[in-house]
N, C-alpha and C. Protein backbone atom coordinates (compact mmCIF):
# COMPACT_ATOMS: atom_id res chain seq x y z
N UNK A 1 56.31 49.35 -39.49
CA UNK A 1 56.31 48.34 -40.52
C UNK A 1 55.18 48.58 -41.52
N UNK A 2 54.16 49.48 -40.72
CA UNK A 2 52.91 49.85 -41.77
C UNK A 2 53.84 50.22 -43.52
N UNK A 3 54.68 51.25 -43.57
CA UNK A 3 55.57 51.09 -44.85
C UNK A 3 55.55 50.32 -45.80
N UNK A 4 56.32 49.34 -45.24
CA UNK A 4 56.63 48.27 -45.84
C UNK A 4 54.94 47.33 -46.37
N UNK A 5 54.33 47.34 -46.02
CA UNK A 5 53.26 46.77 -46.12
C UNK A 5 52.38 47.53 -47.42
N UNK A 6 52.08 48.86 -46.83
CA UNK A 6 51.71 49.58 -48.01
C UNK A 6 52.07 49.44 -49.63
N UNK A 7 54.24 49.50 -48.95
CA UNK A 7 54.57 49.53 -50.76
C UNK A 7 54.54 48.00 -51.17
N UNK A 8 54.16 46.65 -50.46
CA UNK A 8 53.97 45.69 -51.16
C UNK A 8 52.73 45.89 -51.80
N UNK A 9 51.48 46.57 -51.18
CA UNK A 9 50.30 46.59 -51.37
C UNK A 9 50.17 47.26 -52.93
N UNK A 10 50.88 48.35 -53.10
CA UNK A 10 51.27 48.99 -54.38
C UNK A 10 52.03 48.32 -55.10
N UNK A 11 53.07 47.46 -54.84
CA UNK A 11 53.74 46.76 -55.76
C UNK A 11 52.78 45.38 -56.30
N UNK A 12 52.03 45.19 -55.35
CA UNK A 12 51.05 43.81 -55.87
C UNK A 12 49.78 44.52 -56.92
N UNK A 13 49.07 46.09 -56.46
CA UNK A 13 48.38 46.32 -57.63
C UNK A 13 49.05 46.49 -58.73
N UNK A 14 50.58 47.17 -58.85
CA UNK A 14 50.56 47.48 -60.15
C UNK A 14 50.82 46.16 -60.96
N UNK A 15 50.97 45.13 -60.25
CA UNK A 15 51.93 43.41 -61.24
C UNK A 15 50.33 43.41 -61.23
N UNK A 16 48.99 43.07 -60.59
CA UNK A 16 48.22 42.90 -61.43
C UNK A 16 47.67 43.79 -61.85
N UNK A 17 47.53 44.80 -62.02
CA UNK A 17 47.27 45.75 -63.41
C UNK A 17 47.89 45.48 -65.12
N UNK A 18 49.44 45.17 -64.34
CA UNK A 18 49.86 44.39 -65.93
C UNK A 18 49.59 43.20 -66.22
N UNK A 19 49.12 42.56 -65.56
CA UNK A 19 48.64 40.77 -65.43
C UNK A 19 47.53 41.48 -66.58
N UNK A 20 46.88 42.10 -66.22
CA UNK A 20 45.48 42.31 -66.98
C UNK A 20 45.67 42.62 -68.10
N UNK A 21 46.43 43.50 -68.19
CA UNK A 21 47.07 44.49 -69.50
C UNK A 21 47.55 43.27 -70.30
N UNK A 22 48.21 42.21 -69.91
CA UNK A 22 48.89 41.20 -70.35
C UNK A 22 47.82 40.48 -71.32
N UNK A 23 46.77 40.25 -70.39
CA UNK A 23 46.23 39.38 -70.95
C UNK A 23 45.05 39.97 -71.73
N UNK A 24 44.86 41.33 -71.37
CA UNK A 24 44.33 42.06 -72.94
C UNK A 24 44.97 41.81 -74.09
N UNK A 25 46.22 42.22 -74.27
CA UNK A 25 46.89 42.00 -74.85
C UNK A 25 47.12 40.38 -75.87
N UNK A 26 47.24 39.29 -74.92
CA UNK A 26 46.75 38.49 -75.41
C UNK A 26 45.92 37.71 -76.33
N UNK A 27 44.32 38.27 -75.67
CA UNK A 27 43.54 37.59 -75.67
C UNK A 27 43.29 38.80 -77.26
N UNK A 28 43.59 39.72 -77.80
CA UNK A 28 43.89 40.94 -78.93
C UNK A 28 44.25 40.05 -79.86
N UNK A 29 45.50 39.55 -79.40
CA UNK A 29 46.56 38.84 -80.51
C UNK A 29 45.21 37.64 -81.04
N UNK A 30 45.17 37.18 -79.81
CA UNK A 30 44.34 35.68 -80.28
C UNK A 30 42.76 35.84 -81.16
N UNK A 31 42.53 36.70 -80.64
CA UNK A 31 41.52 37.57 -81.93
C UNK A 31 41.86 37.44 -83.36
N UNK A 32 43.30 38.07 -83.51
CA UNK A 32 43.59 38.57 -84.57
C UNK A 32 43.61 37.34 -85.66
N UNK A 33 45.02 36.19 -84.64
CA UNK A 33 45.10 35.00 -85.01
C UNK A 33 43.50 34.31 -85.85
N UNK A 34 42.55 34.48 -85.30
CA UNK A 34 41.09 34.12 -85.46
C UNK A 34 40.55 34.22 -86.68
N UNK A 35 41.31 36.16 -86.90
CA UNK A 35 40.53 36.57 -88.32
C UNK A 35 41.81 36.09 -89.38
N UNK A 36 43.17 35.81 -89.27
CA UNK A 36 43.79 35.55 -90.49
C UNK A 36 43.00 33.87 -90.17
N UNK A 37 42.80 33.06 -89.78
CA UNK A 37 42.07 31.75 -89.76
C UNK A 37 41.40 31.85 -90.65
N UNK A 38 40.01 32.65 -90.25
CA UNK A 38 38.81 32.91 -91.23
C UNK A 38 38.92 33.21 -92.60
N UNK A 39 40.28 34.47 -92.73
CA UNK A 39 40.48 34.87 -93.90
C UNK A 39 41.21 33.26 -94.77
N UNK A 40 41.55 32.78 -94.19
CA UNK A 40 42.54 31.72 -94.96
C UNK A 40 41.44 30.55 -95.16
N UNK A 41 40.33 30.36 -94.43
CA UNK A 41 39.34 30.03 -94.92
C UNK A 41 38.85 30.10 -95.85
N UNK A 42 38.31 31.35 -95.60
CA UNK A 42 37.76 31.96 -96.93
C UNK A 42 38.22 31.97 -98.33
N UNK A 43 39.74 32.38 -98.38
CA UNK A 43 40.29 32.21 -99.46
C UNK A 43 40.32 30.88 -99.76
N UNK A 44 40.23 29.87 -98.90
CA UNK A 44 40.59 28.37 -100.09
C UNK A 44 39.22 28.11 -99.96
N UNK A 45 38.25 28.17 -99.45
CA UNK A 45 36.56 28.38 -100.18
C UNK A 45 36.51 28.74 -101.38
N UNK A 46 36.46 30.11 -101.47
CA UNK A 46 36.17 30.93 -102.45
C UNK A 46 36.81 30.19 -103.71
N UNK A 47 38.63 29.83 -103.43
CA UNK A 47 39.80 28.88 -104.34
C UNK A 47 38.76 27.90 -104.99
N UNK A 48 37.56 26.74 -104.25
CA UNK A 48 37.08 26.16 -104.46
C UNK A 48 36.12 26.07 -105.29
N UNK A 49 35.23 27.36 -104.89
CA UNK A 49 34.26 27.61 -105.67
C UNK A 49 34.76 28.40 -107.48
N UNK A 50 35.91 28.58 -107.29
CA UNK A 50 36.50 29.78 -108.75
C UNK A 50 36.40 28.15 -109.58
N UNK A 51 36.67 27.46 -108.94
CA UNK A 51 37.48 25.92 -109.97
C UNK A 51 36.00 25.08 -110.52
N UNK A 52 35.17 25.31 -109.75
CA UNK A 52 33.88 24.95 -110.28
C UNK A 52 32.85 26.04 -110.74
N UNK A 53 33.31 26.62 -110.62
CA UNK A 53 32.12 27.98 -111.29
C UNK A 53 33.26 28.90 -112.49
N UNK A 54 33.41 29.12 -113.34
CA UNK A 54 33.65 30.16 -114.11
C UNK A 54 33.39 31.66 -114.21
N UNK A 55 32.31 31.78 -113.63
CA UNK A 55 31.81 33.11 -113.42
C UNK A 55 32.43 33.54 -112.43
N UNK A 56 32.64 32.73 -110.86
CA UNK A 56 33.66 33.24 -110.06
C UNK A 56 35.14 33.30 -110.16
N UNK A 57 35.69 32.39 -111.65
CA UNK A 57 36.70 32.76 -111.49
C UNK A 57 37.09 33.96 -111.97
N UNK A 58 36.47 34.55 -113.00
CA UNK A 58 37.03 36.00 -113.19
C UNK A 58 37.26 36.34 -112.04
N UNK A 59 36.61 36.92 -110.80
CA UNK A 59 36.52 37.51 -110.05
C UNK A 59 37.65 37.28 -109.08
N UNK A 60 38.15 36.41 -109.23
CA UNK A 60 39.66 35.64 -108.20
C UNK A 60 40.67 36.35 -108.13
N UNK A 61 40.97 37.05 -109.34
CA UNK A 61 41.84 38.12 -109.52
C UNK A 61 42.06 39.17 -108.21
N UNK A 62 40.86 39.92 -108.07
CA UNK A 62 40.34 41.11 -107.80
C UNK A 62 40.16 40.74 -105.88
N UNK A 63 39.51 38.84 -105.69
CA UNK A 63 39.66 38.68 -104.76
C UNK A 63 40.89 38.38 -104.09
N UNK A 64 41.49 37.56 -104.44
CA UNK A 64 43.18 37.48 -104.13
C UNK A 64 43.91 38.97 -103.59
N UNK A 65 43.51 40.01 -104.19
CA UNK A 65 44.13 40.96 -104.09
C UNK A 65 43.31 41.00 -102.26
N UNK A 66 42.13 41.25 -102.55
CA UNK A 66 41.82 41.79 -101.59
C UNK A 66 42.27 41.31 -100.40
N UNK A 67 41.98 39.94 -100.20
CA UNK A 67 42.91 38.90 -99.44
C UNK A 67 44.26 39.28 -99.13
N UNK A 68 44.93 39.33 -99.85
CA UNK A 68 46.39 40.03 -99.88
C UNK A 68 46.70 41.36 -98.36
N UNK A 69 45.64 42.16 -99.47
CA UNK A 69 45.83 43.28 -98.57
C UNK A 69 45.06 43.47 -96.99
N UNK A 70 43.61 42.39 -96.93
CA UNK A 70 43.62 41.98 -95.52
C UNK A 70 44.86 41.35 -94.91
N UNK A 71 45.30 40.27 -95.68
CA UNK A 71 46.19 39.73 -94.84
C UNK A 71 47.58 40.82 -94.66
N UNK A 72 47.55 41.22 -95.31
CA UNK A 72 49.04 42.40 -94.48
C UNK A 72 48.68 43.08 -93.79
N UNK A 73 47.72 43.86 -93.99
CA UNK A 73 47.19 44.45 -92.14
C UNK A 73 47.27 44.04 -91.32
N UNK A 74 46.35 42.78 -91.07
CA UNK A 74 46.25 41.73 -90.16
C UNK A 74 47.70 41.54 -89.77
N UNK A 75 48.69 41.04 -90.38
CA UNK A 75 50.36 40.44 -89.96
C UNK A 75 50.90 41.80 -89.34
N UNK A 76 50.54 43.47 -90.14
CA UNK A 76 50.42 44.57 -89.43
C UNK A 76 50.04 44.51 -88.22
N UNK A 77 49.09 44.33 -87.50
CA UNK A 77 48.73 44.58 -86.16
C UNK A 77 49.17 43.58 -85.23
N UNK A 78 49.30 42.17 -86.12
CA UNK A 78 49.91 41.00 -85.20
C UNK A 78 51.51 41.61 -84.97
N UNK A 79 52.04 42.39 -85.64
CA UNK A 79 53.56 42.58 -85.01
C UNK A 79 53.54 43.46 -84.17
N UNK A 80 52.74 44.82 -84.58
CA UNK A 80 52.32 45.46 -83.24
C UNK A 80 52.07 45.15 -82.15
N UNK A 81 51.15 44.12 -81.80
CA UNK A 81 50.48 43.51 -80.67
C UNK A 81 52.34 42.73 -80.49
N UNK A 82 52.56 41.78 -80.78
CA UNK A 82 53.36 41.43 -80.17
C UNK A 82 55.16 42.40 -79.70
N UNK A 83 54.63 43.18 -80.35
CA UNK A 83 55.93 44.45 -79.60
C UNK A 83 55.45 45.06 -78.64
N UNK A 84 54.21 45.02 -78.27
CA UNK A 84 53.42 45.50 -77.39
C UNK A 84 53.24 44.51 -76.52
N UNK A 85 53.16 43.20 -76.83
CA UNK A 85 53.28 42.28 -75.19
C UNK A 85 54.75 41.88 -75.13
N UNK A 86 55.47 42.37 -75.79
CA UNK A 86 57.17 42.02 -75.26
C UNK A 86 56.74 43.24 -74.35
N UNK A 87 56.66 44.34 -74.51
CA UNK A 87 57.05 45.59 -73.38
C UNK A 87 56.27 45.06 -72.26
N UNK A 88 54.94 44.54 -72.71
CA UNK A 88 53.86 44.24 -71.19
C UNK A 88 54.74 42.77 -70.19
N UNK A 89 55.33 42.68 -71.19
CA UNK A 89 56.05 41.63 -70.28
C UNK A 89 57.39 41.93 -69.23
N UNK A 90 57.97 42.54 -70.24
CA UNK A 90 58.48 43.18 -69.49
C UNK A 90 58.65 44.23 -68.28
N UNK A 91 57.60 45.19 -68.34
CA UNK A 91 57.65 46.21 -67.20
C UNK A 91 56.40 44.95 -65.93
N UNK A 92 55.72 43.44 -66.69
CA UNK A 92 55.08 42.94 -65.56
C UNK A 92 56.60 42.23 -64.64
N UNK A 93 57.68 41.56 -65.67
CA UNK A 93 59.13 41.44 -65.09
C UNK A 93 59.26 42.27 -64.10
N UNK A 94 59.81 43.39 -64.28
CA UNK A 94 60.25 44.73 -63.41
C UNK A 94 59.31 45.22 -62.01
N UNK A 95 58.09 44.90 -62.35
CA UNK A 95 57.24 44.86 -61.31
C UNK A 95 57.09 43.63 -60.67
N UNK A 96 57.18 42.30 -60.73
CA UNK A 96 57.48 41.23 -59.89
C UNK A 96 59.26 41.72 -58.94
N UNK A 97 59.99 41.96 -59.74
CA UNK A 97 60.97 41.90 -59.12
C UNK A 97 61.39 43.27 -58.07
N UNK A 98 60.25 44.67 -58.42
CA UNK A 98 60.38 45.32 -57.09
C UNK A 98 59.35 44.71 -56.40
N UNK A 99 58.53 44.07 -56.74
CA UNK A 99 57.66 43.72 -55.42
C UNK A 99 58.66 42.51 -54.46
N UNK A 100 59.32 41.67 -55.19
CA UNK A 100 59.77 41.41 -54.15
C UNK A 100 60.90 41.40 -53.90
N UNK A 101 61.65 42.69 -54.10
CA UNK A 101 62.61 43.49 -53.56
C UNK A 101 61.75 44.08 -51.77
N UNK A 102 60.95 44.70 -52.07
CA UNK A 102 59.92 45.14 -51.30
C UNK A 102 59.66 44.50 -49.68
N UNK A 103 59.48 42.78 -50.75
CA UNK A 103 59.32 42.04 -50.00
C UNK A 103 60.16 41.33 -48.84
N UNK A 104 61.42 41.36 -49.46
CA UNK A 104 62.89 41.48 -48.91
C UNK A 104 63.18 42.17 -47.55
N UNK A 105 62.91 43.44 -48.28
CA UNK A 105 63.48 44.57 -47.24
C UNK A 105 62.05 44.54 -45.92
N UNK A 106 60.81 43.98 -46.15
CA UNK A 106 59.92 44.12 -45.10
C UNK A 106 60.36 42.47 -43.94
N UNK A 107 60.62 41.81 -44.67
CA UNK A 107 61.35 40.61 -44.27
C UNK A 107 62.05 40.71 -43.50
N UNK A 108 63.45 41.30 -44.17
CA UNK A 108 64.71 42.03 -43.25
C UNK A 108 64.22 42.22 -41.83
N UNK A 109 63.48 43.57 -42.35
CA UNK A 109 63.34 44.14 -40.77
C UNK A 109 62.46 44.31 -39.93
N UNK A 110 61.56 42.58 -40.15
CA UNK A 110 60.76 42.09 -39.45
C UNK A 110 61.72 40.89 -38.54
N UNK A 111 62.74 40.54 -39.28
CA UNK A 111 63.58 39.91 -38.55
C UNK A 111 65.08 40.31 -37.58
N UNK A 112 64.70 41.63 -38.27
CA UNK A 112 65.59 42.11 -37.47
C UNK A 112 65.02 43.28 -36.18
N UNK A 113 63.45 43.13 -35.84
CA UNK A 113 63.11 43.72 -35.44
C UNK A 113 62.95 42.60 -34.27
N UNK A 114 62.85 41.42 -34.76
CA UNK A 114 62.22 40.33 -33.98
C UNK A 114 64.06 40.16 -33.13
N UNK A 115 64.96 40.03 -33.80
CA UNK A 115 66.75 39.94 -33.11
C UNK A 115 66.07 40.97 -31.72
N UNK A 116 66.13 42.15 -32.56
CA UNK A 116 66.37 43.56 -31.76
C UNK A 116 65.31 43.17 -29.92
N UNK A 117 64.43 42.38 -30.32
CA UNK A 117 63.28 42.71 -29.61
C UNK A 117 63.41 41.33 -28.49
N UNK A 118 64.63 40.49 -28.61
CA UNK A 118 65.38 39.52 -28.33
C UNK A 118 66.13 39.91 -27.33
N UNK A 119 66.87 40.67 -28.44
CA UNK A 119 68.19 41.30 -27.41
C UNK A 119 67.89 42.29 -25.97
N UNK A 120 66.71 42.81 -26.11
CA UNK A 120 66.14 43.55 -25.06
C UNK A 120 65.75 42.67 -24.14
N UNK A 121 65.25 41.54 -24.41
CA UNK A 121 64.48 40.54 -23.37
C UNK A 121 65.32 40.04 -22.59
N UNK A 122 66.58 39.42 -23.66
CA UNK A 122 67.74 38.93 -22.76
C UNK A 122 68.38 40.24 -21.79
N UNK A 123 68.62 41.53 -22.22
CA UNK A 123 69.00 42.48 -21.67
C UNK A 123 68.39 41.84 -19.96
N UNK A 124 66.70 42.66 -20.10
CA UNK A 124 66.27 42.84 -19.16
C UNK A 124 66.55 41.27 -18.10
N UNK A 125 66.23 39.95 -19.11
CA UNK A 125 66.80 38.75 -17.90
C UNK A 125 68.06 39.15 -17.28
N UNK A 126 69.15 39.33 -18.13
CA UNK A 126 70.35 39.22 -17.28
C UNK A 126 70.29 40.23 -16.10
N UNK A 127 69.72 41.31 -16.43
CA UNK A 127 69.53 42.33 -15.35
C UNK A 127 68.82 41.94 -14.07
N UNK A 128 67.68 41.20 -14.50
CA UNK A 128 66.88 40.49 -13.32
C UNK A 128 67.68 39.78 -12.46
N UNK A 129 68.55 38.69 -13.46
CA UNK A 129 69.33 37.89 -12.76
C UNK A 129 70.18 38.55 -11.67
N UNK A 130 71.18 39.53 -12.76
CA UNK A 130 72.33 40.21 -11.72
C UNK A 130 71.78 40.68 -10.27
N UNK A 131 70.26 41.53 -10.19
CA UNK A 131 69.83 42.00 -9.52
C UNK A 131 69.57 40.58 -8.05
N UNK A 132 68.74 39.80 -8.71
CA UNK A 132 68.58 38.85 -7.75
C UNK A 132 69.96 38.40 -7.11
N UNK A 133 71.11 37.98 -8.11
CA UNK A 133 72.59 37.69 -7.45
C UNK A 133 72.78 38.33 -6.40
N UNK A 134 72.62 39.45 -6.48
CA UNK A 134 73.41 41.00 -5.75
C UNK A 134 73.08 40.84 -4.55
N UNK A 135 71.91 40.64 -4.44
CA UNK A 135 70.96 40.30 -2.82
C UNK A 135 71.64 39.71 -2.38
């Protein structure tokens, strides 16, 4: 039964290896989420300050842009990251479900080891019995 034990033991590191991976993954995205925050901050700051200062509004132009093009990177890596925790989710799926496939089959034939180990006991009673009859 040592087997069976082992490949749960391997099937439980690799689900948390992706547990982890998962929540790298995660905790990436939620980063990211953080900096379009800041940036969207910033831009209706800055929005604020163009409307009372003149001197900054020239410059709104030039900032907007820049804004712009942070923010499409940023939505860039947020789709990445999340095509990247659909897969982490998935192969952590695939690894719950051989582990307890795993788990199944050590089950099985712990119970069918326990029948087997039954059927011998009764064996040997009835034998005792017959034997004592026979006398």
């Amino acid at each position: 039964m040592s087997w069976a034990h082992s490949l749960i033991r391997i099937s439980n590191y690799e689900v948390e290896t992706l547990q982890k991976r998962l929540a790298e993954i995660v905790e990436r995205r939620w980063a990211i989420d953080l900096r379009i925050a800041a940036l969207v901050a910033e831009h209706e700051a800055e929005t604020l300050h163009a409307k009372t200062n003149a001197e900054a509004g020239v410059y709104m132009l030039g900032f907007r842009e820049g804004v712009r093009i942070r923010r499409e990177k940023l939505d860039g890596e947020l789709a990445s990251l999340a095509a990247e925790e659909e897969g982490a989710r998935d192969a952590l799926s695939e690894a719950f479900e051989a582990l307890k496939k795993f788990e199944h089959v050590a089950e099985t034939a712990r119970v069918a080891a326990k029948k087997e180990a039954a059927k011998r006991e009764t064996a040997a009673l009835d034998e005792l019995g017959l034997r004592r009859a026979a006398r």
